[in-house]
Protein backbone atom coordinates (compact mmCIF):
# COMPACT_ATOMS: atom_id res chain seq x y z
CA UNK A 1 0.00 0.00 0.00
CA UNK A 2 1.47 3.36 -1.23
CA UNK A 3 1.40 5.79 1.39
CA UNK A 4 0.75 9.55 1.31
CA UNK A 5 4.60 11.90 1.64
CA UNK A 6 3.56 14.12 3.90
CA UNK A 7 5.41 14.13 7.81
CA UNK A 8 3.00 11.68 9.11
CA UNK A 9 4.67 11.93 12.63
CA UNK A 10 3.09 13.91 14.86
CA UNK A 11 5.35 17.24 16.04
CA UNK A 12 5.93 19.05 19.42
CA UNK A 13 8.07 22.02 20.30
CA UNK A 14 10.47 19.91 21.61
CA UNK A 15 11.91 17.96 18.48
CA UNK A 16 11.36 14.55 19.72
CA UNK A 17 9.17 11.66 18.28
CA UNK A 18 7.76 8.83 20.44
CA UNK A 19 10.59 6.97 20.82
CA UNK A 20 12.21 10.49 22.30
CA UNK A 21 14.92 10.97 19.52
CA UNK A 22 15.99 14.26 18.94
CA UNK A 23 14.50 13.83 14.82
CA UNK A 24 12.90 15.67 12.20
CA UNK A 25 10.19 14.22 10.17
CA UNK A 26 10.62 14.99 6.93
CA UNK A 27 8.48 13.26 4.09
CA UNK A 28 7.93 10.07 5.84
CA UNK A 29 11.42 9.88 7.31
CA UNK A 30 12.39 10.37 11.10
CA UNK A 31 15.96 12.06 10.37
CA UNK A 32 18.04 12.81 13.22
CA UNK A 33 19.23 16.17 13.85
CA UNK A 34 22.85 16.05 13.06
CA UNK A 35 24.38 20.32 12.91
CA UNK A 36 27.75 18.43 12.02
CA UNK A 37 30.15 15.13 11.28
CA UNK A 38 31.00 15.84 14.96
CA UNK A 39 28.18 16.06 16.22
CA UNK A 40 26.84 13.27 14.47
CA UNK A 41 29.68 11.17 16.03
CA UNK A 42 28.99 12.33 19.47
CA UNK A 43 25.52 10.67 18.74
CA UNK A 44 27.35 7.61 17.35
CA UNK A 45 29.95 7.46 19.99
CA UNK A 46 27.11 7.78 22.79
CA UNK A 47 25.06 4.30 21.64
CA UNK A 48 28.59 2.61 21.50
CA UNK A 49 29.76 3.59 25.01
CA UNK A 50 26.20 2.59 26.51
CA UNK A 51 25.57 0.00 28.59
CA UNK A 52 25.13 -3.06 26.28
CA UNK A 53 21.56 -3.93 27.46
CA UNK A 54 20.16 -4.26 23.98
CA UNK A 55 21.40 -3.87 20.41
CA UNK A 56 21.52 -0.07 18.80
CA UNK A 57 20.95 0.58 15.38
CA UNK A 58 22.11 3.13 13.13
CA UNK A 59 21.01 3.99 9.42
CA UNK A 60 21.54 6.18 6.12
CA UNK A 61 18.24 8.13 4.35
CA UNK A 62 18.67 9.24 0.69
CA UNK A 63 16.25 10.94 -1.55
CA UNK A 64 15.34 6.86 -2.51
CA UNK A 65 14.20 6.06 0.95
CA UNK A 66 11.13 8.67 -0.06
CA UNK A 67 9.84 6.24 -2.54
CA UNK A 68 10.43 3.05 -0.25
CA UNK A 69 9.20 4.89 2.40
CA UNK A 70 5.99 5.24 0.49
CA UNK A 71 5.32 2.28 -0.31
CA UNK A 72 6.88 -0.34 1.87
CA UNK A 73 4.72 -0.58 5.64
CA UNK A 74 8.18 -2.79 7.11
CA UNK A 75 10.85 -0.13 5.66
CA UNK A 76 8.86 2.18 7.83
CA UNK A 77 8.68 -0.03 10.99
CA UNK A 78 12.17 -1.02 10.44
CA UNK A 79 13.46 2.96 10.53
CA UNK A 80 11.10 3.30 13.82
CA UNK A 81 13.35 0.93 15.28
CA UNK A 82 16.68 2.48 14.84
CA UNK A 83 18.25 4.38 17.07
CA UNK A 84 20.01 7.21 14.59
CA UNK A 85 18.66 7.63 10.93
CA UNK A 86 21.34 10.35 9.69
CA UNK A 87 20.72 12.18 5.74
CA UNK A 88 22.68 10.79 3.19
CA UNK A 89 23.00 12.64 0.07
CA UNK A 90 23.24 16.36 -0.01
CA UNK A 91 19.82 16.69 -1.50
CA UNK A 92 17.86 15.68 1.18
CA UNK A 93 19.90 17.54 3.51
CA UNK A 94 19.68 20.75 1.76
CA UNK A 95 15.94 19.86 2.17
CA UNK A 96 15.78 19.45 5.69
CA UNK A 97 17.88 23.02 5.61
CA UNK A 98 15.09 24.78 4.15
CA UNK A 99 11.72 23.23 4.79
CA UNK A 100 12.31 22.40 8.75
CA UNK A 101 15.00 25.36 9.02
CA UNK A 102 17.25 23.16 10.44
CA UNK A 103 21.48 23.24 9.56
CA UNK A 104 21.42 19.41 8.57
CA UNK A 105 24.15 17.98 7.82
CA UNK A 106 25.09 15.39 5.00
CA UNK A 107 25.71 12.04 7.26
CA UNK A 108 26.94 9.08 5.38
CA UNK A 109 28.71 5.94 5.97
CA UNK A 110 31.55 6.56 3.30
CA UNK A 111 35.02 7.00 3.58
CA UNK A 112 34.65 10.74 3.07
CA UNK A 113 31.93 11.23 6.05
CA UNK A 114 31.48 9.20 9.03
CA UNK A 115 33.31 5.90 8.20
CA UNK A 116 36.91 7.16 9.41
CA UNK A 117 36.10 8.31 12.57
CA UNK A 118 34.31 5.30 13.55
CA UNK A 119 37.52 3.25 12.35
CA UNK A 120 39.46 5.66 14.77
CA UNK A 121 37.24 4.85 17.68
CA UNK A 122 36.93 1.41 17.10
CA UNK A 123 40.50 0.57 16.78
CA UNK A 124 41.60 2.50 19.77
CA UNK A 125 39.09 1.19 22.17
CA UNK A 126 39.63 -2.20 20.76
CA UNK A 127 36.20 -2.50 19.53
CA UNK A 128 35.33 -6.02 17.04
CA UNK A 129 34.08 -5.60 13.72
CA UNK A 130 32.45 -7.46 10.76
CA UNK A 131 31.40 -6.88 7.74
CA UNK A 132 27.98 -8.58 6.61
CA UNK A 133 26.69 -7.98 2.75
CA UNK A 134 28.17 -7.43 -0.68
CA UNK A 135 28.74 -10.26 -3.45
CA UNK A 136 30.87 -13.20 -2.25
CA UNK A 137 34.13 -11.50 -1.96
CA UNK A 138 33.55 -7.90 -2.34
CA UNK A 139 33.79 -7.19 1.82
CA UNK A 140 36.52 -9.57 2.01
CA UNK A 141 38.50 -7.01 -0.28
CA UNK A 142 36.56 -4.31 1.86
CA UNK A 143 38.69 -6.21 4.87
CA UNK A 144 41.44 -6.51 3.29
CA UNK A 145 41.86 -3.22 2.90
CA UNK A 146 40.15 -1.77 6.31
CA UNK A 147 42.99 -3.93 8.09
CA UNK A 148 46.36 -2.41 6.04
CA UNK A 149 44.79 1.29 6.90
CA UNK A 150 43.51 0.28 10.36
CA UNK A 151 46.45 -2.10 11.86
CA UNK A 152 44.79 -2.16 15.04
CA UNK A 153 41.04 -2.70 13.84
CA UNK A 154 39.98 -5.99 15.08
CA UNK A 155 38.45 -7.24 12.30
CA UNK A 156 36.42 -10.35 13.63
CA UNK A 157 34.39 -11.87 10.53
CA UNK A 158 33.26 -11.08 7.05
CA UNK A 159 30.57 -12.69 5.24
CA UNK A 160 28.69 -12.07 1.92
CA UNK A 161 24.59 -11.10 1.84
CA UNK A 162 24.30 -14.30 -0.69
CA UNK A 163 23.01 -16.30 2.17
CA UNK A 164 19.67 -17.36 4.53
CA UNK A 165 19.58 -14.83 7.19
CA UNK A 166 19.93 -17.62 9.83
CA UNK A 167 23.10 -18.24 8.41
CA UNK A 168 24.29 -14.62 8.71
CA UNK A 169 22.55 -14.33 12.05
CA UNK A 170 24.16 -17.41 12.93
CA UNK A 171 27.53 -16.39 12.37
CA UNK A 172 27.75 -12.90 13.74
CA UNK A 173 25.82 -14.21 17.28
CA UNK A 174 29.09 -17.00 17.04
CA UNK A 175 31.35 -14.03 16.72
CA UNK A 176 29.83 -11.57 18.98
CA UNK A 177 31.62 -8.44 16.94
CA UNK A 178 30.92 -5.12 19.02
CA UNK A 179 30.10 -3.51 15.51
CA UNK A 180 28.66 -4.79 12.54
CA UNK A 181 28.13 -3.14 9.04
CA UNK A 182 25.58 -4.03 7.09
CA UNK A 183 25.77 -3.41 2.79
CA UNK A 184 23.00 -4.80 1.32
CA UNK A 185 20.84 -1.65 0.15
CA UNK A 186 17.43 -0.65 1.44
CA UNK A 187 14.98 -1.55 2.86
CA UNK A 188 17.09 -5.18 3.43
CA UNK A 189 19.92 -3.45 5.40
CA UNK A 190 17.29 -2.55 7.68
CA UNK A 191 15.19 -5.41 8.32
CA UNK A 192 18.81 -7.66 8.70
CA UNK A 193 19.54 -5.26 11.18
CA UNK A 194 16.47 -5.43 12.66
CA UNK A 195 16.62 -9.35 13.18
CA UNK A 196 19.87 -9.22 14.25
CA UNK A 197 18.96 -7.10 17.12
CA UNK A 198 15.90 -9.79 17.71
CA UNK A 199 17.99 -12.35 17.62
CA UNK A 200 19.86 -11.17 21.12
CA UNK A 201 23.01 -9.90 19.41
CA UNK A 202 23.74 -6.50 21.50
CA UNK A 203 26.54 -4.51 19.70
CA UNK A 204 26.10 -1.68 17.27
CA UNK A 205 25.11 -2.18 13.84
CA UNK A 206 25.63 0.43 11.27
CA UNK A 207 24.05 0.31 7.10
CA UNK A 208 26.61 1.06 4.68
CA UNK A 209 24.76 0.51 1.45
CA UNK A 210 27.43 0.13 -1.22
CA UNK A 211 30.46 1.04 0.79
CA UNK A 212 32.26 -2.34 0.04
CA UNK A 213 31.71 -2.04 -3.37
CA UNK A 214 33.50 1.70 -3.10
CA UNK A 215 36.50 0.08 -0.71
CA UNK A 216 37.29 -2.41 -3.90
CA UNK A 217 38.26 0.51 -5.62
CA UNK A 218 40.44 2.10 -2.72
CA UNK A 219 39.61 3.62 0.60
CA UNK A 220 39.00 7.48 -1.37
CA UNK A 221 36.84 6.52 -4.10
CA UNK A 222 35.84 10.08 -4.73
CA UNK A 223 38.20 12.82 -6.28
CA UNK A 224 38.58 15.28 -3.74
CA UNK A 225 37.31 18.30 -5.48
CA UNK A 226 33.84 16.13 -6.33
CA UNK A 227 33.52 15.74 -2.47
CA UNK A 228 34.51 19.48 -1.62
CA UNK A 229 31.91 20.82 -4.25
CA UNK A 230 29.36 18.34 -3.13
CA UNK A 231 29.41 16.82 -6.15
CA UNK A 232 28.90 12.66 -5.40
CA UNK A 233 26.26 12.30 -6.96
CA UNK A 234 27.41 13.64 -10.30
CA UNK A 235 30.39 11.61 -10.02
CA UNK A 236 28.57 8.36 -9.36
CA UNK A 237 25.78 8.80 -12.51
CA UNK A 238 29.19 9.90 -14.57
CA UNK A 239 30.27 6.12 -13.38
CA UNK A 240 27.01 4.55 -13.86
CA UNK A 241 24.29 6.48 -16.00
CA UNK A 242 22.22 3.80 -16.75
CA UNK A 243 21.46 2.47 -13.09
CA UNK A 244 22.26 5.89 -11.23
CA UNK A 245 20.40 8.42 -13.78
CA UNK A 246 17.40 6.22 -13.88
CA UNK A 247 17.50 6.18 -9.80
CA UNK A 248 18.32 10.01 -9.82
CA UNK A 249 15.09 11.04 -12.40
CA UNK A 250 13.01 8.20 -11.89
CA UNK A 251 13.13 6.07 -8.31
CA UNK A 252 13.69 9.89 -6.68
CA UNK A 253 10.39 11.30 -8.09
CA UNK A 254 8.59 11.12 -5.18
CA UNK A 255 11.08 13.17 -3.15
CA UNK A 256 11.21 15.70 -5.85
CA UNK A 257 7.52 15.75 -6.05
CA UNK A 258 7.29 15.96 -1.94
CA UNK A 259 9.81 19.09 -1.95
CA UNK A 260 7.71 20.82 -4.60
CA UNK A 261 4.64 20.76 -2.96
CA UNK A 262 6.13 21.61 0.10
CA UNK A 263 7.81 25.04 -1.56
CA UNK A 264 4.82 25.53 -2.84
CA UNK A 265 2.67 25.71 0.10
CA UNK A 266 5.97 27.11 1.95
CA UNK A 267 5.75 30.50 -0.30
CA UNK A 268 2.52 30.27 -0.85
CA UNK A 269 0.69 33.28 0.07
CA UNK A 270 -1.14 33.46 3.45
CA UNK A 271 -5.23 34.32 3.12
């Protein structure tokens, strides 16, 4: 059942939702209010210094999660039940900016946002990792790689998505990692993560969408004056036009179509 985009969660003065996180809800999404990459961390840093009582989740909105939003009832549930859901993609943060009047800032789990300074943390408090998703082999490579940068990351497993979720569950409850990243795309990110944490396991589990794919090709996979200009997501559909410009005109219509009513009634005139 498609839904409608409006912000479907109920506000209050103070910011919080009914699971009291500090959020904005912005066409179906309950982003987190993240000023900065530091402050985002602080948030991050926070659920991983907690007392372990129950597994804390962490996730990556895009201009797609509109549309899956929209239309898939368990994507929705799934978000309710993380703990931080941070704006990806300068698009929807540049949203957030001007609809909610909020200074969001872009939050992703790349190499050129958030990803470093949770490598930091974790390998200097000794924190376990693995690496869950990606075609059989791709976050072995992603390992690979992680380890020669991180010396002192404790790496604990890595495992492809190409499996029965009891298997995956299976083996990361065996391991007991402190941290787990999860790249298989959304909504399934979500809902692994979300049966993960069912299944007992009590560490912190992050979405990284195709970040293994991007570590294949080397830890910066974008040219440094495409990240200072904000330009990713030209660089990517330059890459991959096919898949990316059909995602950018077509799967993102209902976020485009969302933000133009909402200008429009925004400078609408008052009667």
């Amino acid at each position: 059942m498609q839904m409608p985009l409006s912000d479907d969660v109920v506000r209050n003065p103070s910011g919080m939702d009914a699971s009291g996180r500090d959020c904005i809800p912005l066409f179906g999404l309950p982003l987190s209010k993240a000023r900065s990459l530091q402050h985002a961390f602080s948030l991050v840093r926070d659920l991983l210094t907690a007392e372990p009582a129950h597994a804390r989740l962490v996730t990556f909105t895009n201009p797609y999660s509109v549309r899956v939003a929209s239309r898939d009832e368990t994507y929705r549930s799934n978000l309710e039940r993380m703990d931080l859901v941070f704006c990806d993609g300068i698009g929807l943060a540049l949203a957030a900016r001007y609809c909610e009047r909020f200074p969001m800032e872009r939050i992703s789990f790349d190499s050129t946002s958030l990803a470093p300074l949770l490598f930091d943390f974790a390998q200097t408090s000794k924190y376990s990792v693995a690496l869950v998703g990606g075609r059989p082999g791709v976050a072995k490579v992603a390992a690979d790689l992680l380890a020669g940068l991180y010396p002192g990351l404790s790496i604990r497993g890595v495992i492809d998505g190409y499996r029965p979720w009891n298997e995956l569950i299976d083996y990361i409850c065996r391991l007991r990692p402190q941290i787990v990243l999860c790249g298989m795309g959304a909504p399934r990110q979500e809902a692994f993560l979300v049966a993960l944490a069912d299944s007992g396991w009590k560490g912190v589990g992050f979405t990284c969408g195709g970040y293994f794919d991007h570590l294949g090709e080397g830890f910066h996979y974008y040219p440094k004056l495409i990240d200072k200009f904000n330009l990713r997501w030209f660089y990517r559909i330059a890459r991959e036009p096919r898949r990316l410009g059909y995602r950018n005109v077509i799967e993102y219509g209902p976020f485009w179509a969302a933000l133009a009513e909402r200008l429009l009634h925004w400078r609408a005139p008052k009667e």
